[in-house]
Protein backbone atom coordinates (compact mmCIF):
# COMPACT_ATOMS: atom_id res chain seq x y z
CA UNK A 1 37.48 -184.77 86.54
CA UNK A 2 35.98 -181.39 87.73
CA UNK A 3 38.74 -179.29 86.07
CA UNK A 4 38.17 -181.27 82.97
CA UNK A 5 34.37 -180.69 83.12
CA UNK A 6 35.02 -176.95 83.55
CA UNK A 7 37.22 -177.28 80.44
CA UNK A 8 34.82 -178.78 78.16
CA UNK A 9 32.29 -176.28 79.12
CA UNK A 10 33.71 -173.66 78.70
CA UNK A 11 35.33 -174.50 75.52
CA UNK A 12 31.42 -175.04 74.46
CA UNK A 13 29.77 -171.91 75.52
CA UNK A 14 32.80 -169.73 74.16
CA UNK A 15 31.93 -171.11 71.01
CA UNK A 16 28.68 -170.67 70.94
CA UNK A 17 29.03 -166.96 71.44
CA UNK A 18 29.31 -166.96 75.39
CA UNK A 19 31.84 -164.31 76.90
CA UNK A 20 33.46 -165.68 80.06
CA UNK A 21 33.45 -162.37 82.58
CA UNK A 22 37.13 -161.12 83.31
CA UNK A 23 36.26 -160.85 86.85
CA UNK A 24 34.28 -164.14 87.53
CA UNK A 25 35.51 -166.70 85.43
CA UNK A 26 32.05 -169.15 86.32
CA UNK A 27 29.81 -166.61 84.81
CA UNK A 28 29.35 -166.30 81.22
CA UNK A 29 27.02 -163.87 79.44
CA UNK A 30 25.61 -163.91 75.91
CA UNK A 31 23.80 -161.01 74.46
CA UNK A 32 21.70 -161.04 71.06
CA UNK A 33 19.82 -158.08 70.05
CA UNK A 34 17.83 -156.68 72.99
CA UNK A 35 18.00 -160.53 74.78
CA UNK A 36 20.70 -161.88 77.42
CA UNK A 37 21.44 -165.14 78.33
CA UNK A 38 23.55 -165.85 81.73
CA UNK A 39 25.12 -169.10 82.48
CA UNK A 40 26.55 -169.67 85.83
CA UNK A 41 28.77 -172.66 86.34
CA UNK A 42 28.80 -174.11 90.03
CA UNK A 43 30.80 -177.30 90.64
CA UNK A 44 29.10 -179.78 87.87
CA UNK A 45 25.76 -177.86 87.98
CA UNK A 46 24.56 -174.78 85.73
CA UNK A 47 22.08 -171.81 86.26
CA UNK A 48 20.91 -170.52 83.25
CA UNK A 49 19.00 -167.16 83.64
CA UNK A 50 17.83 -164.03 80.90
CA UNK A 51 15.44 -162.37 79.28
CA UNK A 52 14.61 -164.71 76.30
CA UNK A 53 13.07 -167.54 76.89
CA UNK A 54 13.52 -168.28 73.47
CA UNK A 55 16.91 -167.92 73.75
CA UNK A 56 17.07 -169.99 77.12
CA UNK A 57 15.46 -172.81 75.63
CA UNK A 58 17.60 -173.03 72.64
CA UNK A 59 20.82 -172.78 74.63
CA UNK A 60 19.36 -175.62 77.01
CA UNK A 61 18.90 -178.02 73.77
CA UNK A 62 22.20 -177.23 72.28
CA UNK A 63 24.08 -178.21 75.91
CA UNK A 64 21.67 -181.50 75.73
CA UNK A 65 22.76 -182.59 72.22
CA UNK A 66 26.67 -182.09 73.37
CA UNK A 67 26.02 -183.40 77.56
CA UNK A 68 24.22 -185.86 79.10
CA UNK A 69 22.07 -183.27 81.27
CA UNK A 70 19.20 -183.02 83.51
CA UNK A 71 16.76 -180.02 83.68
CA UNK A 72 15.47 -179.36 86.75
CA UNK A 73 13.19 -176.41 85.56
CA UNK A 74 12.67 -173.37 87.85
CA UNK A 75 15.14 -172.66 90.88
CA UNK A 76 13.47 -171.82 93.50
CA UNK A 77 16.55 -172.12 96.59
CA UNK A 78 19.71 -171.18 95.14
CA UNK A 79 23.09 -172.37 98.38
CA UNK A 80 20.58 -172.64 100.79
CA UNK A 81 18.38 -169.17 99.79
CA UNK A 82 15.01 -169.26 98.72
């Protein structure tokens, strides 16, 4: 189940203009303009960080419509760091 929940995202945010990194293949970045978007896939979970929240929120609607996910809002301890 994990490595086909890895496959189906990815498979989404590649096609909606995500570029996996070469080097880290959990990290994705999309860039629009001036903005940036970065998606980090950990086990079943995401991080979603940039500099639009525009962009942010529409990415976070788009992954709701296609998965049945929960938004936690604002990390504040990311593996144990605050």
């Amino acid at each position: 189940a994990p490595r086909a929940w890895y496959i189906k995202i990815d498979e989404h945010l590649v096609q909606h203009g995500f570029v996996r990194n070469p080097y880290d293949p959990n990290l994705y970045l999309k860039k629009k303009g001036g903005e940036i978007v970065i998606v980090v896939v950990y086990v079943d979970d995401l991080v979603i960080t940039g500099s639009s929240v525009r962009m942010i929120d529409a990415m976070k609607k788009d992954l709701n419509r296609s998965f049945d996910m929960t938004n936690l809002e604002l990390m504040h301890y990311c593996l144990g760091l605050e």
